[in-house]
C-alpha atoms as a PDB file:
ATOM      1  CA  UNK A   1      -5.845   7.968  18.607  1.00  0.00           C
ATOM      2  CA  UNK A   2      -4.009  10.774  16.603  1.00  0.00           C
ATOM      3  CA  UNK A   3      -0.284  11.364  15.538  1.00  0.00           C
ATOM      4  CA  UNK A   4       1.616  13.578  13.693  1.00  0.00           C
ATOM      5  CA  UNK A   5       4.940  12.435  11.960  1.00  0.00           C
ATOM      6  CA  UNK A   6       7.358  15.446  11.958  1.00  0.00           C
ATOM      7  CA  UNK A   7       8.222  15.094   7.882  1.00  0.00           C
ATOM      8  CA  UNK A   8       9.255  18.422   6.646  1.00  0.00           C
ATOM      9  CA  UNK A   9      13.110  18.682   7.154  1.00  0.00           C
ATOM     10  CA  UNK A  10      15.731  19.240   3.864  1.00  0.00           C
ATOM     11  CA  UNK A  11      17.175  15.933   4.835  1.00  0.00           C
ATOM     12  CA  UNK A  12      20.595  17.278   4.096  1.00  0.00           C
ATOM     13  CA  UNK A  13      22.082  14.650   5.759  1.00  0.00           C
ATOM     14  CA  UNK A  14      20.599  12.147   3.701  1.00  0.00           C
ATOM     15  CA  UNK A  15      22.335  13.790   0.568  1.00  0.00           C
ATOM     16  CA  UNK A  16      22.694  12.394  -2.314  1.00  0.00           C
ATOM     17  CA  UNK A  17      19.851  10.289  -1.172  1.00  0.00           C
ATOM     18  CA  UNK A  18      17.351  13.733  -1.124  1.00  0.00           C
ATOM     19  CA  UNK A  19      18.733  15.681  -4.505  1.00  0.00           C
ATOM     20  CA  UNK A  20      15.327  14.667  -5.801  1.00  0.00           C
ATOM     21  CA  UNK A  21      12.976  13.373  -3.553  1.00  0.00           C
ATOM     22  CA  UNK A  22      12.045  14.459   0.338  1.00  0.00           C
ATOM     23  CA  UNK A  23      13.620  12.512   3.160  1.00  0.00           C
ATOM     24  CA  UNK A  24      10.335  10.922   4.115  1.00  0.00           C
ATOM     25  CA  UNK A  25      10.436   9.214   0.699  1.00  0.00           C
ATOM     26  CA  UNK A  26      14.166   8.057   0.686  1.00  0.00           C
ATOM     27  CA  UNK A  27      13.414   3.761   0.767  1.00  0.00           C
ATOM     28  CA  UNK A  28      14.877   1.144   3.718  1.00  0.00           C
ATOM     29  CA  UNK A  29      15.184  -2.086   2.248  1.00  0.00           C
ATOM     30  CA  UNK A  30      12.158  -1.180  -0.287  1.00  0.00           C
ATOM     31  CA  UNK A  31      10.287   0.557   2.233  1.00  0.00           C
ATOM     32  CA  UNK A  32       9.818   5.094   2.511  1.00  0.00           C
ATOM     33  CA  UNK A  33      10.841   5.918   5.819  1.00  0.00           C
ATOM     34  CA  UNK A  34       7.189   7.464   5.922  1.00  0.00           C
ATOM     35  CA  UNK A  35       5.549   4.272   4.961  1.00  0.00           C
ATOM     36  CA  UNK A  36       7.558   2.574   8.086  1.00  0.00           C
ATOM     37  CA  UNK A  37       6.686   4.915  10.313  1.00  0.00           C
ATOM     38  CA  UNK A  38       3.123   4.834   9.151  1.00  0.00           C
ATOM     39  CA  UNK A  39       2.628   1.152   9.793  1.00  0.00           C
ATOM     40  CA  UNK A  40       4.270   1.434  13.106  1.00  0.00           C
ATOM     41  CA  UNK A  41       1.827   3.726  13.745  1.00  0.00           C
ATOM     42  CA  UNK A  42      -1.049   2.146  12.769  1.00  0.00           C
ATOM     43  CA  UNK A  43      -0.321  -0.795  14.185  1.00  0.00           C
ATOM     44  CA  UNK A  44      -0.198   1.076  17.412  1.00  0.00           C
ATOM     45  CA  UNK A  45      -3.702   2.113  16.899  1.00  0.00           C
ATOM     46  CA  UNK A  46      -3.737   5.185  15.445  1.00  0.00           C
ATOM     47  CA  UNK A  47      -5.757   6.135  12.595  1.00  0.00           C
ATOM     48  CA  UNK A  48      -5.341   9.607  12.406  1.00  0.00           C
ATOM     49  CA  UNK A  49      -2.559  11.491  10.827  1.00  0.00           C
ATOM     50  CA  UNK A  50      -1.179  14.756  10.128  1.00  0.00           C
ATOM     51  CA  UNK A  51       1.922  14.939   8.077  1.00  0.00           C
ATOM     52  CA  UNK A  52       4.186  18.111   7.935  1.00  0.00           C
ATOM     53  CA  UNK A  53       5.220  18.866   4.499  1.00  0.00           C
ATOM     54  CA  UNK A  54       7.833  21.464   2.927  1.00  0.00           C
ATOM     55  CA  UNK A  55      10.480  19.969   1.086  1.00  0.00           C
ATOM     56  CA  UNK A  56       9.255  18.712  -2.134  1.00  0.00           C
ATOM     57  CA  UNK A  57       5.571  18.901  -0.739  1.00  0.00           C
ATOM     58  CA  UNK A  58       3.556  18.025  -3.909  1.00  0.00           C
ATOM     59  CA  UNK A  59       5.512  14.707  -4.336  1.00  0.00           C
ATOM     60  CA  UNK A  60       4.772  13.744  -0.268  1.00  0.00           C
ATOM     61  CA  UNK A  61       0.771  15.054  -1.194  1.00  0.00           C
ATOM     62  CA  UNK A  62       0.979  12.564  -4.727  1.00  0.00           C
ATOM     63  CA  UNK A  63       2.721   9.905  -2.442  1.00  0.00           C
ATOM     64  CA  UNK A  64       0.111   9.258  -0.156  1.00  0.00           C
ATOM     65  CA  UNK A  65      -2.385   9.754  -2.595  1.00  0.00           C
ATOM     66  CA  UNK A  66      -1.201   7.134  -4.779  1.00  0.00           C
ATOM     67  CA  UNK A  67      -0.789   4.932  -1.791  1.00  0.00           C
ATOM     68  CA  UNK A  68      -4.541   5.356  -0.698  1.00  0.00           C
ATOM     69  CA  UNK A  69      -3.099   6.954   2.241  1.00  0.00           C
ATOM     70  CA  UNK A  70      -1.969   3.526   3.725  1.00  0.00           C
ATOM     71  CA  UNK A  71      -5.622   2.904   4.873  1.00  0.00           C
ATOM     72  CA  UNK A  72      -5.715   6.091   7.737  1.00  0.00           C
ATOM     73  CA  UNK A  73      -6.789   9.406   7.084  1.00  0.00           C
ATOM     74  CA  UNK A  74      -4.165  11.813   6.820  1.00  0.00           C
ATOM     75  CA  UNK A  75      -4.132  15.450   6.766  1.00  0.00           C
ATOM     76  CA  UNK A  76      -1.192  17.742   5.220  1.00  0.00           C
ATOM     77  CA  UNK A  77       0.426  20.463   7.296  1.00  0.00           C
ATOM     78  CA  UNK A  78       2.296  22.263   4.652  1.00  0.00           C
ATOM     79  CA  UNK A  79       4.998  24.895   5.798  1.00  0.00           C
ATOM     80  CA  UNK A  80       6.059  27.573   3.605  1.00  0.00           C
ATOM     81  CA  UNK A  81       9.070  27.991   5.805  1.00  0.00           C
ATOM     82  CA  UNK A  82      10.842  25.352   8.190  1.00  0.00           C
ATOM     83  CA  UNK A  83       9.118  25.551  11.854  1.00  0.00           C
ATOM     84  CA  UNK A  84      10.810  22.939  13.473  1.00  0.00           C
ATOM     85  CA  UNK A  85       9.835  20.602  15.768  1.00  0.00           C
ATOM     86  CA  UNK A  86       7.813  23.317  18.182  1.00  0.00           C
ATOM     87  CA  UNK A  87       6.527  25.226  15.678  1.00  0.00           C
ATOM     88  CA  UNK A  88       5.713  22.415  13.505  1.00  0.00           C
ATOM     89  CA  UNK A  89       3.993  20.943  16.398  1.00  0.00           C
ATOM     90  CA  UNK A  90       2.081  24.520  17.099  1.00  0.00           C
ATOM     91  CA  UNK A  91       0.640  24.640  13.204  1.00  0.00           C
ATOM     92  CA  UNK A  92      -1.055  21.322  13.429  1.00  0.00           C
ATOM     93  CA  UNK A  93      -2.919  22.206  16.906  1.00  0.00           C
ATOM     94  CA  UNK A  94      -6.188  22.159  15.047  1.00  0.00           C
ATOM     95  CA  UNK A  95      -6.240  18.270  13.951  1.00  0.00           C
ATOM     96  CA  UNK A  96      -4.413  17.298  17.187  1.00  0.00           C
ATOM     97  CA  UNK A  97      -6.609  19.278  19.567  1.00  0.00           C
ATOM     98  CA  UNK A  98      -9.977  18.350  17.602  1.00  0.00           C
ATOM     99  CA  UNK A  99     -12.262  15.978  19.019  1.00  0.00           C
ATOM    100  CA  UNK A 100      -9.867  15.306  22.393  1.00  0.00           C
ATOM    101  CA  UNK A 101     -12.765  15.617  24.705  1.00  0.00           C
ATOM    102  CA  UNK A 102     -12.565  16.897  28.549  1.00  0.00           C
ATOM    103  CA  UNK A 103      -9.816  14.004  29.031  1.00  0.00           C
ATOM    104  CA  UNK A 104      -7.507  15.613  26.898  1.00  0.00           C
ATOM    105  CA  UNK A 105      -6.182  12.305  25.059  1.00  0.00           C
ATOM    106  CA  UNK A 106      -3.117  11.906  24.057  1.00  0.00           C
ATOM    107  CA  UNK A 107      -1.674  12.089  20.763  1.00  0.00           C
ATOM    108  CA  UNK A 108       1.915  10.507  19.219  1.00  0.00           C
ATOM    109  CA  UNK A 109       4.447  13.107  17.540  1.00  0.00           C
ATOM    110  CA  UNK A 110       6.983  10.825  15.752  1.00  0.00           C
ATOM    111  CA  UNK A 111      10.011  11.839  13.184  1.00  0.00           C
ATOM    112  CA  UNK A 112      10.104  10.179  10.423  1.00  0.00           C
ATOM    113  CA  UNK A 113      13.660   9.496   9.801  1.00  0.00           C
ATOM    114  CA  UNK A 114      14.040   7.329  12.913  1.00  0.00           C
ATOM    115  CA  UNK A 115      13.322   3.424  13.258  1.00  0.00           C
ATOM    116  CA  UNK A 116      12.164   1.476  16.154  1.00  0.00           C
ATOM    117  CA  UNK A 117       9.805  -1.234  17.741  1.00  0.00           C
ATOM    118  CA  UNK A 118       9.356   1.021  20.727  1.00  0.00           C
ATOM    119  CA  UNK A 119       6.105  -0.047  22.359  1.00  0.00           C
ATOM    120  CA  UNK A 120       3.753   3.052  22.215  1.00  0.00           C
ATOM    121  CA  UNK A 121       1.125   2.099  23.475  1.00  0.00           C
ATOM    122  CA  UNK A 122       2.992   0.949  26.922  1.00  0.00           C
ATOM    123  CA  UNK A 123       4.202   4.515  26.339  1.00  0.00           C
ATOM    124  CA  UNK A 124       0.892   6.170  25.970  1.00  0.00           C
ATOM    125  CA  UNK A 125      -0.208   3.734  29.271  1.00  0.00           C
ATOM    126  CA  UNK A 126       2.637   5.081  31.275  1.00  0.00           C
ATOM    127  CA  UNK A 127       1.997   8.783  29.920  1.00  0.00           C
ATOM    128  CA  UNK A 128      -1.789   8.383  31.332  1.00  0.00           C
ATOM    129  CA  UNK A 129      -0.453   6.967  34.651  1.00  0.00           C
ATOM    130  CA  UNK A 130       2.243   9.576  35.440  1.00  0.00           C
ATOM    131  CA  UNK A 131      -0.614  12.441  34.480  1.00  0.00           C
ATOM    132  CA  UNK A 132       2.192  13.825  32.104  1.00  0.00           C
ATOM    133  CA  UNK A 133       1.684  16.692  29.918  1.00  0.00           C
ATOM    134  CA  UNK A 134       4.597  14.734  27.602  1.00  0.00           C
ATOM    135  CA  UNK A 135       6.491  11.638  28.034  1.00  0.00           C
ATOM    136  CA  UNK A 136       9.654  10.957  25.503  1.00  0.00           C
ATOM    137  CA  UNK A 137      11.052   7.953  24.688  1.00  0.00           C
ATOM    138  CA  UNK A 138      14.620   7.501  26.111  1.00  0.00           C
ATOM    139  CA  UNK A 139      17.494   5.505  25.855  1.00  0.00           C
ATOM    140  CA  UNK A 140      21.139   5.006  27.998  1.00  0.00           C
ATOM    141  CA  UNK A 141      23.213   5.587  25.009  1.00  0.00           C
ATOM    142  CA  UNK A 142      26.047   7.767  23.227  1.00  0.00           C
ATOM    143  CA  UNK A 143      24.848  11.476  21.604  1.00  0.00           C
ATOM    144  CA  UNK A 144      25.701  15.140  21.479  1.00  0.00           C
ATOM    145  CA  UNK A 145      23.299  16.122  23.491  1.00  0.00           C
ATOM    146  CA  UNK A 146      21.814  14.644  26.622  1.00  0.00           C
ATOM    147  CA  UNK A 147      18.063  15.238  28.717  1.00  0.00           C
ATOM    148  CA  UNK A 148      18.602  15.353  32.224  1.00  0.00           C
ATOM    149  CA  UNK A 149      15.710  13.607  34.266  1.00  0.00           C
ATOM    150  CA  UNK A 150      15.509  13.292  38.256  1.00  0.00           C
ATOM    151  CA  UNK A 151      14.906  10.175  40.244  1.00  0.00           C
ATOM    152  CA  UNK A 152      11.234  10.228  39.564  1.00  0.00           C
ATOM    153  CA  UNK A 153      11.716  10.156  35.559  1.00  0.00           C
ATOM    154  CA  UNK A 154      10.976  14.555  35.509  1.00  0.00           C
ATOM    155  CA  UNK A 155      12.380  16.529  33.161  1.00  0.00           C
ATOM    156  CA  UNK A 156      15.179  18.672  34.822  1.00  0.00           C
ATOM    157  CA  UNK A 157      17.307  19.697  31.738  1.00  0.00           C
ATOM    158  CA  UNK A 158      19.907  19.263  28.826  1.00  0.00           C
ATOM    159  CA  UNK A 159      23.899  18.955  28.740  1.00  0.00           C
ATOM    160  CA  UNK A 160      25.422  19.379  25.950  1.00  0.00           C
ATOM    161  CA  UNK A 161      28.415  17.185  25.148  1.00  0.00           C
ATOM    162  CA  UNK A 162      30.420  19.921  22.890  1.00  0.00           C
ATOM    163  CA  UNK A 163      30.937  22.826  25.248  1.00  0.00           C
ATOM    164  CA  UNK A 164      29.624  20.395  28.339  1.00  0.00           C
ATOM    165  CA  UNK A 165      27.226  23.053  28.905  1.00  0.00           C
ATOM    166  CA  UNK A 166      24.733  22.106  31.276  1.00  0.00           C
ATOM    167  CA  UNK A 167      21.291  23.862  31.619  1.00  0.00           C
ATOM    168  CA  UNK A 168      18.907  23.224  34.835  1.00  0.00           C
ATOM    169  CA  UNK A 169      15.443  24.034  34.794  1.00  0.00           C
ATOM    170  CA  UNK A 170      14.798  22.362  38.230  1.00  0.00           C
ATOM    171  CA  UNK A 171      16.849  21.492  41.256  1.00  0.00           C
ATOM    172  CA  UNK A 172      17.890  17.732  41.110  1.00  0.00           C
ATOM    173  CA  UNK A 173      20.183  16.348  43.678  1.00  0.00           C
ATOM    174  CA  UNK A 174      20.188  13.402  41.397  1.00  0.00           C
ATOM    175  CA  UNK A 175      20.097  13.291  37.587  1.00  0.00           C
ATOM    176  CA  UNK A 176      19.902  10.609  34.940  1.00  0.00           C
ATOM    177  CA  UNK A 177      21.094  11.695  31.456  1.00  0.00           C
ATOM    178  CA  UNK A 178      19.386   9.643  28.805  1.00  0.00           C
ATOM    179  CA  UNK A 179      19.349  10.225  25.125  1.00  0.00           C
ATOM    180  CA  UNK A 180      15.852  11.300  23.007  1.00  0.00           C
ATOM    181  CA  UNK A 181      14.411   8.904  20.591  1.00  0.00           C
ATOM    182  CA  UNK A 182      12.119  11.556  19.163  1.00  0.00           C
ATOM    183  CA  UNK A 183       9.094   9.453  20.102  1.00  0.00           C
ATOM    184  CA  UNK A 184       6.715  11.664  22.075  1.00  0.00           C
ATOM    185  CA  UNK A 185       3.057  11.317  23.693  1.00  0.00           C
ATOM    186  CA  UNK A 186       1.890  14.834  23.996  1.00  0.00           C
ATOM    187  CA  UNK A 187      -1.699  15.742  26.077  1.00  0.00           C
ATOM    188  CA  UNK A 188      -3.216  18.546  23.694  1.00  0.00           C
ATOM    189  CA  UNK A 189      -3.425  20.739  26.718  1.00  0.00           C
ATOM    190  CA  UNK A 190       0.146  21.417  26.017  1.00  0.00           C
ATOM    191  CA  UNK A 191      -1.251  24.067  23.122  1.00  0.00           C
ATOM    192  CA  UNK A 192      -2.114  26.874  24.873  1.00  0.00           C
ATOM    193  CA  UNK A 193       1.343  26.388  27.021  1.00  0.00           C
ATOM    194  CA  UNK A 194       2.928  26.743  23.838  1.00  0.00           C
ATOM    195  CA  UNK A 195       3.486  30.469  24.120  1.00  0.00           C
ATOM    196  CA  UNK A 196       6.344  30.603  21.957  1.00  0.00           C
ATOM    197  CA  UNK A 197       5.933  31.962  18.015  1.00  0.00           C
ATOM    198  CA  UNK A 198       6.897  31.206  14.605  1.00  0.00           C
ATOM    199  CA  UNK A 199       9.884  28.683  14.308  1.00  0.00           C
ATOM    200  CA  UNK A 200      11.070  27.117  17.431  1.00  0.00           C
ATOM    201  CA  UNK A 201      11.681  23.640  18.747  1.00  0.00           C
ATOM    202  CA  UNK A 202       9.744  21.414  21.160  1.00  0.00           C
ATOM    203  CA  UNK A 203      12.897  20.467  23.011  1.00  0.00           C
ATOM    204  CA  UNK A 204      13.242  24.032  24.948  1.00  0.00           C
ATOM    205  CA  UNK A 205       9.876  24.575  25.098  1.00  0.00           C
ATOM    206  CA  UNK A 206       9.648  21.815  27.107  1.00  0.00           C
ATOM    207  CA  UNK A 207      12.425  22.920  29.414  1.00  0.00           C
ATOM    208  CA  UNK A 208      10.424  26.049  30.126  1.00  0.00           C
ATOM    209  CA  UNK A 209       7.200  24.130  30.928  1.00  0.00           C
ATOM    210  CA  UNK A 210       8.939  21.580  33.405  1.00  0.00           C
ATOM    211  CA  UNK A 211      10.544  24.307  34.855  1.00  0.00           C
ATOM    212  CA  UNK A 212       7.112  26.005  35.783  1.00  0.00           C
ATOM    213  CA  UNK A 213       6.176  22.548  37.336  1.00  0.00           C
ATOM    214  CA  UNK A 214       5.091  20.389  34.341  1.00  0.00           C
ATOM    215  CA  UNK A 215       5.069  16.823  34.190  1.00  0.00           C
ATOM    216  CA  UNK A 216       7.327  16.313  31.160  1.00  0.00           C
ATOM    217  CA  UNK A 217       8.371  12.510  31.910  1.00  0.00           C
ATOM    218  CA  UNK A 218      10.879   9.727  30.602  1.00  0.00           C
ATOM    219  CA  UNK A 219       9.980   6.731  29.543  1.00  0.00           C
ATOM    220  CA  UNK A 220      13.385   4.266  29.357  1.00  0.00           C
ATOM    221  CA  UNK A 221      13.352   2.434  26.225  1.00  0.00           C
ATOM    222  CA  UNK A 222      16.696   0.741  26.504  1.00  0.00           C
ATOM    223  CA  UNK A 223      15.212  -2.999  25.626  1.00  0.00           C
ATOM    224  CA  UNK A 224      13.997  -1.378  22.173  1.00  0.00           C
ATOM    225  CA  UNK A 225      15.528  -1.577  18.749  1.00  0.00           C
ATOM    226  CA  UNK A 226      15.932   1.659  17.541  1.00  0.00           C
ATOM    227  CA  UNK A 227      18.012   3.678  14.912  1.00  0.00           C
ATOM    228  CA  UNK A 228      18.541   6.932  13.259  1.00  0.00           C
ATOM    229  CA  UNK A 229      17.843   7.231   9.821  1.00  0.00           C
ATOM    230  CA  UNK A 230      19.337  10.587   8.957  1.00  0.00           C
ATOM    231  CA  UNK A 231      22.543   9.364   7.590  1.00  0.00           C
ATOM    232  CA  UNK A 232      23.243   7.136   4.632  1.00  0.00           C
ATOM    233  CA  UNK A 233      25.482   4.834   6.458  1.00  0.00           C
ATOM    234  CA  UNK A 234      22.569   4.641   9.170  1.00  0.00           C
ATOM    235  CA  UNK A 235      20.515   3.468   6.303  1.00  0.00           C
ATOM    236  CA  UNK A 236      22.710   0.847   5.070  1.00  0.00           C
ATOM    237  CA  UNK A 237      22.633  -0.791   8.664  1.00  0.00           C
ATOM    238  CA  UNK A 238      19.106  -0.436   9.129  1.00  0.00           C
ATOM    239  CA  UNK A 239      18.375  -2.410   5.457  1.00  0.00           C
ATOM    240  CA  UNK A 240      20.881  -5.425   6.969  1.00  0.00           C
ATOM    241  CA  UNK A 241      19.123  -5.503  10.500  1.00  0.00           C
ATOM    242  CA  UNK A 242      16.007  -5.989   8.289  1.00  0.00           C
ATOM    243  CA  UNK A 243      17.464  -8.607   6.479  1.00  0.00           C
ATOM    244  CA  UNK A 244      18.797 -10.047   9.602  1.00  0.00           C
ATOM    245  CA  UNK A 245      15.346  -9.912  11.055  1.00  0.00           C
ATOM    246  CA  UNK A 246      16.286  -7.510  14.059  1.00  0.00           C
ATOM    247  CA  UNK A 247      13.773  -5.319  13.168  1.00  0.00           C
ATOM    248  CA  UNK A 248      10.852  -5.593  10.752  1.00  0.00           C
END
């Protein structure tokens, strides 16, 4: 199985943490957030990487090197300007999309500054079950901006919390607003749905596609540990759940 880990942000939240480093090198309790989510990964069953580079690219490319690339073989996507998620996703089509086979299987697209123990594989099981051309990993919690899903875990669309601006891509007379993890299992049919250019995220993209009838699915997570990484503080409390064993 294949994954990419979305890597190639500024990290400006991070700062002072990323004045000389990338954010996928910043350390957790003596731990790169991109060696964490590595391991996850790999201990999900994935052996196959791509890794989306930009900010201080040659250090990520000497990083990996020096670490014998954690035992997988990974692949560089460098980006000479920022993508995002979409377009990010969009470059790497060639290593995600190679060697799939007429089943079309699955592949993991994972940010790097998050933390969890989200099971991916029962993700990637439910993904195959629902026939889903994507399946995110949820959870019923606080953020700016909220996915809308129907009763049968679709895609439907987005509210956001400052303006309370709600967009519907399909008719719901029932909707469930859950928060994104940025945990994904993506079919690689999805590429040549992808008819957006240049820099764009995956989230709107994926509005449009349910919207024309495809399966872009929740899976609840709520029973997971999981944290964002993309704040100092948010580091801080993810070294003391380590230490506290929440999370490992």
């Amino acid at each position: 199985m294949k994954a990419m880990v979305l890597a190639a942000g500024l990290g400006t939240r991070l700062r002072p943490l990323t004045n000389d480093r990338p954010k996928a090198l910043v350390e957790v309790g003596g731990r790169t957030l991109l060696e964490i989510t590595l391991t996850r990964l790999r201990e999900s069953g994935v052996r196959e990487v791509i890794v989306n580079v930009h900010h201080y690219a040659d250090m990520m490319v000497d990083y990996l090197k020096a670490a014998g690339n954690f035992g997988m073989h990974i692949e560089i996507s460098a980006e000479d300007i920022l993508l995002d998620t979409g377009g990010g996703l969009k470059k790497a089509a060639w290593f995600l999309s190679e060697g799939a086979g007429s089943a079309g299987t699955p592949f993991i697209l994972h940010n790097v500054d998050v933390i969890s123990n989200i099971d991916i594989q029962r993700m990637v099981q439910f993904h195959v079950e629902k026939n889903a051309l994507a399946t995110l990993a949820v959870q019923e919690r606080t953020t700016s901006r909220y996915l809308l899903f129907d009763e049968q875990l679709q895609l439907c669309g987005r509210r956001a919390v400052s303006d309370q601006k709600t967009e519907m891509v399909r008719p719901s007379q029932k909707t469930q607003a859950f928060a994104f993890t940025g945990i994904h299992i993506i079919s690689p049919r999805i590429f040549p749905l992808l008819t957006e250019e240049g820099v764009f995220s995956i989230i709107p993209a994926y509005l449009r596609l349910s919207g024309q009838g495809e399966r872009i699915m929740a899976s609840p997570a709520d029973g997971y540990y999981w944290r964002d990484l993309g704040k100092p503080e948010n580091i801080q409390q993810a070294e003391k759940d380590m230490r506290e064993k929440i999370v490992t």
